[in-house]
PDB file of N, CA and C in Angstrom:
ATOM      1  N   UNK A   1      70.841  32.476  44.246  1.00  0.00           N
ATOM      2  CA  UNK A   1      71.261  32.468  42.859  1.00  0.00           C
ATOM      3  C   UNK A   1      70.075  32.044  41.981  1.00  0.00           C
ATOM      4  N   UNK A   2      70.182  32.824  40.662  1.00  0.00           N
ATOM      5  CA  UNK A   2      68.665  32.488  39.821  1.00  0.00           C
ATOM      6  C   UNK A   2      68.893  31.263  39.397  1.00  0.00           C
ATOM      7  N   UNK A   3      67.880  30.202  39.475  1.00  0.00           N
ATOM      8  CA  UNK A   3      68.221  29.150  38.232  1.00  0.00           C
ATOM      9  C   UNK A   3      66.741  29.058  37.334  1.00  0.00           C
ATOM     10  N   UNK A   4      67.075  28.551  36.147  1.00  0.00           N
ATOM     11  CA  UNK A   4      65.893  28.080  35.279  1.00  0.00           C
ATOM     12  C   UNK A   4      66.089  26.667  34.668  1.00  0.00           C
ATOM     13  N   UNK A   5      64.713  26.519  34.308  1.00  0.00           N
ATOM     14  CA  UNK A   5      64.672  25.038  33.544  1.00  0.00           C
ATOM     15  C   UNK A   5      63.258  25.022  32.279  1.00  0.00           C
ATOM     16  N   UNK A   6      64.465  24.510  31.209  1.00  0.00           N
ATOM     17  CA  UNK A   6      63.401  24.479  30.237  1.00  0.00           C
ATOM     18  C   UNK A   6      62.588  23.558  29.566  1.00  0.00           C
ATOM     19  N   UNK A   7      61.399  23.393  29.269  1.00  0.00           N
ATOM     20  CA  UNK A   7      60.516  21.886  29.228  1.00  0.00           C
ATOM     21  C   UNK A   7      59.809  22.014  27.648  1.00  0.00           C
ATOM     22  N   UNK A   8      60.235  20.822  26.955  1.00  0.00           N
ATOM     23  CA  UNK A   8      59.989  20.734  25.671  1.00  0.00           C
ATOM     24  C   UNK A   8      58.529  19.534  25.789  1.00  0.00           C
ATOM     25  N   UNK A   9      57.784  19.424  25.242  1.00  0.00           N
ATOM     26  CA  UNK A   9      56.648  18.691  25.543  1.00  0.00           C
ATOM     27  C   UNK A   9      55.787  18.479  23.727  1.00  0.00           C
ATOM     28  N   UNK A  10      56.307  17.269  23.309  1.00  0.00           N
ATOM     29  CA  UNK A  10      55.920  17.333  21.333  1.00  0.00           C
ATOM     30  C   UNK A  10      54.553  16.196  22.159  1.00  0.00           C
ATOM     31  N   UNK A  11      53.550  16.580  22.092  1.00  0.00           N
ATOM     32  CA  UNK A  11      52.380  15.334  22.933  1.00  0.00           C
ATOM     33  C   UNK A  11      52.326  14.390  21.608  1.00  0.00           C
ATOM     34  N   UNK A  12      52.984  14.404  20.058  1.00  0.00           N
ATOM     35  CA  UNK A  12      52.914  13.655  19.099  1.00  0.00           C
ATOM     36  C   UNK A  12      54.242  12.646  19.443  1.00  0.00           C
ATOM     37  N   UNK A  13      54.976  12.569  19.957  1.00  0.00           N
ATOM     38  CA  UNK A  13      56.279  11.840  19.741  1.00  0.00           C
ATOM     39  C   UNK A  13      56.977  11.342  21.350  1.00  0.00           C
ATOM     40  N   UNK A  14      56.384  12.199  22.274  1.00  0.00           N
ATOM     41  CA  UNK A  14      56.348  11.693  23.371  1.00  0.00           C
ATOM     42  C   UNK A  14      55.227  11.638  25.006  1.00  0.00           C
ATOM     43  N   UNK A  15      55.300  11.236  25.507  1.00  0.00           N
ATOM     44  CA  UNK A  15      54.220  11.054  26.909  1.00  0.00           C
ATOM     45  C   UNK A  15      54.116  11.824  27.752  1.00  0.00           C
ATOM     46  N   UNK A  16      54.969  12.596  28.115  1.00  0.00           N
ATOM     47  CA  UNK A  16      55.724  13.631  28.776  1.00  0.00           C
ATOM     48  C   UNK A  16      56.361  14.373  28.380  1.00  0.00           C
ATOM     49  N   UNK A  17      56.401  15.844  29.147  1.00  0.00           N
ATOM     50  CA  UNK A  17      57.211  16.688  29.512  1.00  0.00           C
ATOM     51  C   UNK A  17      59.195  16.317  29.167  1.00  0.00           C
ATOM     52  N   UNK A  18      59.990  17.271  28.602  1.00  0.00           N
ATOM     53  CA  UNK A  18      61.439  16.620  29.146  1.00  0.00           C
ATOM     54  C   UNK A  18      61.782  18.125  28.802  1.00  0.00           C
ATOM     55  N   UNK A  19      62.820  18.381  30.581  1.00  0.00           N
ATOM     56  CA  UNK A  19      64.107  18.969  30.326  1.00  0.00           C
ATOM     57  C   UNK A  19      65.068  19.101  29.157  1.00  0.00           C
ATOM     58  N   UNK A  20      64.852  20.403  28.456  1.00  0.00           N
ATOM     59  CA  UNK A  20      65.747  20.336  27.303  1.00  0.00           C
ATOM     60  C   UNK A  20      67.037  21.920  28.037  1.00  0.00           C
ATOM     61  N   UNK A  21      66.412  22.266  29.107  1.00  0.00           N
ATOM     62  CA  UNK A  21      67.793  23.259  29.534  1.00  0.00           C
ATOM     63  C   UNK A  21      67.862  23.515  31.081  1.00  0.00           C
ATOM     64  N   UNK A  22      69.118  23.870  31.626  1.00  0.00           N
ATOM     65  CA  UNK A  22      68.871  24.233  32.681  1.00  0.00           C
ATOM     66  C   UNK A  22      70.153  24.813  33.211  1.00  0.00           C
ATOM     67  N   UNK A  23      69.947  25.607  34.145  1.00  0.00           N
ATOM     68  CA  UNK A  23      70.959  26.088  35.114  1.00  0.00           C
ATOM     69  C   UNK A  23      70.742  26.782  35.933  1.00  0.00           C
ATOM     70  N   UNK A  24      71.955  27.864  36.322  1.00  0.00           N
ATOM     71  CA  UNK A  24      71.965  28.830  37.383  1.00  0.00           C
ATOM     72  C   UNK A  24      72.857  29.550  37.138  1.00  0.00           C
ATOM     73  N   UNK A  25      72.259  30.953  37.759  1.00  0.00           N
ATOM     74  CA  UNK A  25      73.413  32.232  37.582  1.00  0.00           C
ATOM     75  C   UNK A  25      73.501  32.437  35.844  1.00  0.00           C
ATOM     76  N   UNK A  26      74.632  33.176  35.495  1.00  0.00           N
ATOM     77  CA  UNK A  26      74.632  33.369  33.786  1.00  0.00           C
ATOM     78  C   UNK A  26      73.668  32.135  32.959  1.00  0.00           C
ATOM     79  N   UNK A  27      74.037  30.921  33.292  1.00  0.00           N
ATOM     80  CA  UNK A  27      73.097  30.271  32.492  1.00  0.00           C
ATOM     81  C   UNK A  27      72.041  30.745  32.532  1.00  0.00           C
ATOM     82  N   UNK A  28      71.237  30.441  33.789  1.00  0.00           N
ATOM     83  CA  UNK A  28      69.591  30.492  33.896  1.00  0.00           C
ATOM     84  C   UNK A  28      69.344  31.939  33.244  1.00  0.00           C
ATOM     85  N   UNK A  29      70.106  33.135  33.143  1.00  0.00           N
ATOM     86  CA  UNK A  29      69.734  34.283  32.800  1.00  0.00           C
ATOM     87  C   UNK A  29      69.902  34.351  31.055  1.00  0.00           C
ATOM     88  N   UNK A  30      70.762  32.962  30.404  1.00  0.00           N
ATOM     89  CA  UNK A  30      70.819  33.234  29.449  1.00  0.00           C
ATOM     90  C   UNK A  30      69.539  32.032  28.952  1.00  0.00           C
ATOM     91  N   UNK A  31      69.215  31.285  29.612  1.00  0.00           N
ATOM     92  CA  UNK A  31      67.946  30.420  29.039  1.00  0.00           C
ATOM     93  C   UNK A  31      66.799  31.380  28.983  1.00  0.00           C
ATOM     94  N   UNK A  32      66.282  32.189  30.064  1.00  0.00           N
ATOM     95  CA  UNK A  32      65.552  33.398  30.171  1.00  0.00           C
ATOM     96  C   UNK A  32      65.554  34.489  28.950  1.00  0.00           C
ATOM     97  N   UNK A  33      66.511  34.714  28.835  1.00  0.00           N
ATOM     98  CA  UNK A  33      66.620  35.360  27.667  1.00  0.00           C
ATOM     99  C   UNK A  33      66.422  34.798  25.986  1.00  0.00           C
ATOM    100  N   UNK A  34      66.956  33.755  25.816  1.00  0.00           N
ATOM    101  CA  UNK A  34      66.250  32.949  24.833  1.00  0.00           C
ATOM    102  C   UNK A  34      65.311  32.228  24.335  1.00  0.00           C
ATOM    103  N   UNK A  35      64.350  32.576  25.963  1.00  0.00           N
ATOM    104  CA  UNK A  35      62.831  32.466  25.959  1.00  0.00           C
ATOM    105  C   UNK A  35      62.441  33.932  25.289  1.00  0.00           C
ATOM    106  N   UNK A  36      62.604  34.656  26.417  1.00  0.00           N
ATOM    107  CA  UNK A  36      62.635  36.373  25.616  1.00  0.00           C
ATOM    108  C   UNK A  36      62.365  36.298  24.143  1.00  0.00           C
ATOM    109  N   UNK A  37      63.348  36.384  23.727  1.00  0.00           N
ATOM    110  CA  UNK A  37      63.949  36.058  22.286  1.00  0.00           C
ATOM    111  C   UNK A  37      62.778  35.797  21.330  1.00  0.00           C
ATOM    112  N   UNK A  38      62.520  34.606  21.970  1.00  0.00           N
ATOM    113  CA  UNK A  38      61.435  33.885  21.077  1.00  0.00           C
ATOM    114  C   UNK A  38      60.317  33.925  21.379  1.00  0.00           C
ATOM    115  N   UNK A  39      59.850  34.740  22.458  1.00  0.00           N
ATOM    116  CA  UNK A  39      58.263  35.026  22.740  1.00  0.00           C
ATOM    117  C   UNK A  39      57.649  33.644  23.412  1.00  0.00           C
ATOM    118  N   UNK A  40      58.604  33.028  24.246  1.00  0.00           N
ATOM    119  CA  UNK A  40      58.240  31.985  25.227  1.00  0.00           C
ATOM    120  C   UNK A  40      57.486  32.104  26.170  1.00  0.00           C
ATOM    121  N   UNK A  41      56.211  31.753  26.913  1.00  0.00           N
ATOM    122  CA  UNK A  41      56.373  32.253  27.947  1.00  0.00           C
ATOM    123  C   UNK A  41      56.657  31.976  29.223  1.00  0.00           C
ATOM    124  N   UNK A  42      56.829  32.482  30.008  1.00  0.00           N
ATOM    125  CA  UNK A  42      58.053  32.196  31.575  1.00  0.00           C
ATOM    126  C   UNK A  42      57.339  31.971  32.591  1.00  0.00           C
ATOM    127  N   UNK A  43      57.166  31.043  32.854  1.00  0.00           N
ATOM    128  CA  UNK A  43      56.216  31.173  34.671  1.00  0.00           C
ATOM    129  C   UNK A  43      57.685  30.775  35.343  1.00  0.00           C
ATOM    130  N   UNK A  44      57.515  31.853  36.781  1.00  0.00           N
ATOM    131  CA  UNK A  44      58.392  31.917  37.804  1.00  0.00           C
ATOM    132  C   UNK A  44      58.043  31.051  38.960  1.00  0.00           C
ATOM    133  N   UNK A  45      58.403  29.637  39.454  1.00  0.00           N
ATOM    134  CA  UNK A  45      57.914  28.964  40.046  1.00  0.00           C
ATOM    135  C   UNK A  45      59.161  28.319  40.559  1.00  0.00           C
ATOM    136  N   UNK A  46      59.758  28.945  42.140  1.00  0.00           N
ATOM    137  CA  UNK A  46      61.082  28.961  42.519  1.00  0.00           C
ATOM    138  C   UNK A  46      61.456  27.056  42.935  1.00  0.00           C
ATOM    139  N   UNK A  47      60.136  26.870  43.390  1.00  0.00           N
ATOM    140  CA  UNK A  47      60.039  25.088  44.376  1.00  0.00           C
ATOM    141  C   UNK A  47      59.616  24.526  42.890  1.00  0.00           C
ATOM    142  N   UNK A  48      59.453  24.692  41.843  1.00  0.00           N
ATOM    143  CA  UNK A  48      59.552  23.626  41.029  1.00  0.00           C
ATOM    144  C   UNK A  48      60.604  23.786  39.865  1.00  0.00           C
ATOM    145  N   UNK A  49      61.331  25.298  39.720  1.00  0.00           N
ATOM    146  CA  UNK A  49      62.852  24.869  39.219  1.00  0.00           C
ATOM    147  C   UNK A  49      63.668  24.704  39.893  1.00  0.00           C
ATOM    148  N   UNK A  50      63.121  24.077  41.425  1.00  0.00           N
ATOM    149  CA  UNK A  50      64.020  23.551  42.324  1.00  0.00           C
ATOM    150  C   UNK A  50      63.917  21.924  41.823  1.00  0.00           C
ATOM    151  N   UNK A  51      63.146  21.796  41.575  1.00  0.00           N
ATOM    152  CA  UNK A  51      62.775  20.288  41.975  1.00  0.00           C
ATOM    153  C   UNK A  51      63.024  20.037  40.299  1.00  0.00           C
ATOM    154  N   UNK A  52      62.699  20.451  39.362  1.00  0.00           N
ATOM    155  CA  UNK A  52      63.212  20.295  37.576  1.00  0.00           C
ATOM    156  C   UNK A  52      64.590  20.103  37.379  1.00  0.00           C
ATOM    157  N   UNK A  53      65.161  20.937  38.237  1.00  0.00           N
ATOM    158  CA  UNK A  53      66.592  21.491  37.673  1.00  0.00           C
ATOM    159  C   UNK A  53      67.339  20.039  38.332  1.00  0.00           C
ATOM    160  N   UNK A  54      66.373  19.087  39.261  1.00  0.00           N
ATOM    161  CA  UNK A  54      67.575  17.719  39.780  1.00  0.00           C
ATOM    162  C   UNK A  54      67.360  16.585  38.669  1.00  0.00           C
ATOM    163  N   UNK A  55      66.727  16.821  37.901  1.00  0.00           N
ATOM    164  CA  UNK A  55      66.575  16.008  36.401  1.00  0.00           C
ATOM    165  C   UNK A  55      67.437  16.372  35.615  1.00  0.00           C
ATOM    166  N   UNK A  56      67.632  15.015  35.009  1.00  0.00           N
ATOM    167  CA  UNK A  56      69.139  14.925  34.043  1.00  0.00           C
ATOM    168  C   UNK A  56      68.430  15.628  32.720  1.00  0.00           C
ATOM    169  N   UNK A  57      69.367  16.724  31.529  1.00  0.00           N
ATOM    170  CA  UNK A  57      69.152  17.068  31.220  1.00  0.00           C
ATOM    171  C   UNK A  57      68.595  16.037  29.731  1.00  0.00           C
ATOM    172  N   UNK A  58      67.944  16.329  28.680  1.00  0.00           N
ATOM    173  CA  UNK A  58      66.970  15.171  28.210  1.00  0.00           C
ATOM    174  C   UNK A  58      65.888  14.457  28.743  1.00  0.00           C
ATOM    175  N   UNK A  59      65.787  14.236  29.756  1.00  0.00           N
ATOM    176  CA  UNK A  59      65.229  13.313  30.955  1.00  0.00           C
ATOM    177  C   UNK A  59      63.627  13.623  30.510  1.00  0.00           C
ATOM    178  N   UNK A  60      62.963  12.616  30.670  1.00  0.00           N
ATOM    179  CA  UNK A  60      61.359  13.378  31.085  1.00  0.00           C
ATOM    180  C   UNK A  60      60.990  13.290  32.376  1.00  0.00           C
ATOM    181  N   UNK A  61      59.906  14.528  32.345  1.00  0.00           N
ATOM    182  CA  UNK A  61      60.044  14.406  33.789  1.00  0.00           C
ATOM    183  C   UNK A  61      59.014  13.529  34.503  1.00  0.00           C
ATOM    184  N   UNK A  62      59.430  13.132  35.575  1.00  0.00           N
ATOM    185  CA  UNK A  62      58.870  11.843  36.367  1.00  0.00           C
ATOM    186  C   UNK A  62      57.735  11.893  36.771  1.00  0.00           C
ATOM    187  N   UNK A  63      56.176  10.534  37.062  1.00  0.00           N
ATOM    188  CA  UNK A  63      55.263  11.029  36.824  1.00  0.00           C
ATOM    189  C   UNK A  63      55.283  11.999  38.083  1.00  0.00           C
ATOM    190  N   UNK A  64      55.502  11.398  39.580  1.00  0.00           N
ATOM    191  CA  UNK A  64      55.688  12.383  40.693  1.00  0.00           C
ATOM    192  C   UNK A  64      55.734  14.050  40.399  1.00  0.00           C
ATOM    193  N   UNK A  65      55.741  14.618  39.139  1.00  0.00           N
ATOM    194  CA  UNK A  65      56.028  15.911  38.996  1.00  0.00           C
ATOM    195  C   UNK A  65      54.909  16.527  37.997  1.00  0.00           C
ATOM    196  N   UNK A  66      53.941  15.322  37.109  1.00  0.00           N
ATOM    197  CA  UNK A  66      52.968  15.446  36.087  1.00  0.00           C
ATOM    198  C   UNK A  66      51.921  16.690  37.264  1.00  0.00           C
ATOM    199  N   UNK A  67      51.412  16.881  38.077  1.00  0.00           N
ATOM    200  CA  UNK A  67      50.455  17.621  38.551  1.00  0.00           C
ATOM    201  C   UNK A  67      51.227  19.042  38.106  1.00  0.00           C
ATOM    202  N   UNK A  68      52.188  19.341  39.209  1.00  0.00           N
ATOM    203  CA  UNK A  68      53.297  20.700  38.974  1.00  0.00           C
ATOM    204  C   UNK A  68      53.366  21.159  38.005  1.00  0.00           C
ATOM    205  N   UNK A  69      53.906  20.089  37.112  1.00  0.00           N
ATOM    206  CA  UNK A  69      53.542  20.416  35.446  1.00  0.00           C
ATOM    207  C   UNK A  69      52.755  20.310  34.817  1.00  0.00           C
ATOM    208  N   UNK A  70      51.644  20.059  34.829  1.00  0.00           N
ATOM    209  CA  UNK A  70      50.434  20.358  34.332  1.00  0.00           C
ATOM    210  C   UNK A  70      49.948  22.013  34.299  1.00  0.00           C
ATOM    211  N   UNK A  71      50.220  22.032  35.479  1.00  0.00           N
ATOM    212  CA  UNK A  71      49.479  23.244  36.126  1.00  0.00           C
ATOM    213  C   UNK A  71      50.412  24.564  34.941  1.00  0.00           C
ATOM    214  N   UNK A  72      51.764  24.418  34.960  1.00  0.00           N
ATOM    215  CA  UNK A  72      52.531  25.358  34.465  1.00  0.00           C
ATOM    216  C   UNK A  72      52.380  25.101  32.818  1.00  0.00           C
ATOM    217  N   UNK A  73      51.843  23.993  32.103  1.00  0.00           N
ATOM    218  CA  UNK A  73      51.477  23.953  30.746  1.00  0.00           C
ATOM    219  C   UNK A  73      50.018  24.547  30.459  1.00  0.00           C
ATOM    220  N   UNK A  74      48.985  24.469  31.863  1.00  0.00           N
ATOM    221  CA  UNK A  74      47.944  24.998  31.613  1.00  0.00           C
ATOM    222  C   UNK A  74      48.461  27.122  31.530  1.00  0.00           C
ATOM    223  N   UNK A  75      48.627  27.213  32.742  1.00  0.00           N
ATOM    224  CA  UNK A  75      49.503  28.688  32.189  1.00  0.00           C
ATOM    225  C   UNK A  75      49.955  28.950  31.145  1.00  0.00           C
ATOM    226  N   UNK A  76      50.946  28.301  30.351  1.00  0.00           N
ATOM    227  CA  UNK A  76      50.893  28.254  28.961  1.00  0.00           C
ATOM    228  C   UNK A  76      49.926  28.554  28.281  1.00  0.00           C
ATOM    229  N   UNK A  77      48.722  27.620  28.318  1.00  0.00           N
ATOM    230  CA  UNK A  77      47.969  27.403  27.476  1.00  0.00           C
ATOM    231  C   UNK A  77      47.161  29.082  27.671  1.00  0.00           C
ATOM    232  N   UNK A  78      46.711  29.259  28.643  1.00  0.00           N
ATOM    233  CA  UNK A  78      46.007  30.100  28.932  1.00  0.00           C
ATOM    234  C   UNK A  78      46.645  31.588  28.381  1.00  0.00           C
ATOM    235  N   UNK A  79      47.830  31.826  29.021  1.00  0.00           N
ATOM    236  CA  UNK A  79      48.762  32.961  27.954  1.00  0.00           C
ATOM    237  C   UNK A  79      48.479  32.836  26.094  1.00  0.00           C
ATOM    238  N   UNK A  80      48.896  31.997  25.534  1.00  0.00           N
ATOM    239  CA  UNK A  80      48.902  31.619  24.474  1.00  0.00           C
ATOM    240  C   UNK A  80      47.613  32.337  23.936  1.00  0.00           C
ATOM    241  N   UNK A  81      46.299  31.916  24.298  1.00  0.00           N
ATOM    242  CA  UNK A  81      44.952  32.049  23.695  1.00  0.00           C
ATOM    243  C   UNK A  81      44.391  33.561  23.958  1.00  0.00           C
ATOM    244  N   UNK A  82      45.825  34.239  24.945  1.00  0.00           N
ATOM    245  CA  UNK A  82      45.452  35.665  24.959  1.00  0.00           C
ATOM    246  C   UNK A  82      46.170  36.726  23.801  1.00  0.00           C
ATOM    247  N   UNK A  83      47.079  35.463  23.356  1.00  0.00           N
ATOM    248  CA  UNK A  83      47.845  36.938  22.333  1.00  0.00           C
ATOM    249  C   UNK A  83      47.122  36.692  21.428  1.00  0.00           C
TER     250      UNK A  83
END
């Protein structure tokens, strides 16, 4: 079953990363899509919206997970400076 998880990150107001969505099945396909929507972009990374999606939703995520996520904000970054 698909799941997704979505990560809000203001580096002005907080330290971390936090879960602002998540699910599986219709959800995850409708968080996907409201990335869509808005020209988000999506990295597919099955072992770490495994490991996101066990964080409470709000939550930031724990430092144990700062590398994982790093890596997927640098992707970000790197997309971003291509459009």
């Amino acid at each position: 079953m698909k799941k997704a998880v979505a990560l809000r990150y203001d580096t002005d107001k907080e330290n971390a990363p936090r879960v602002v969505a998540k699910g599986q099945g219709n959800t995850a396909q409708n968080i996907i899509k409201i990335a869509e929507l808005h020209n988000l972009p999506i990295k597919k990374d099955e072992d770490l919206v495994e490991l996101l999606s066990k964080i409470e939703l709000d939550k930031q995520v724990p430092e144990a997970l700062y590398k994982a996520v790093a890596e997927v904000f640098s992707f970000v970054y790197k997309i971003s400076k291509k459009s």
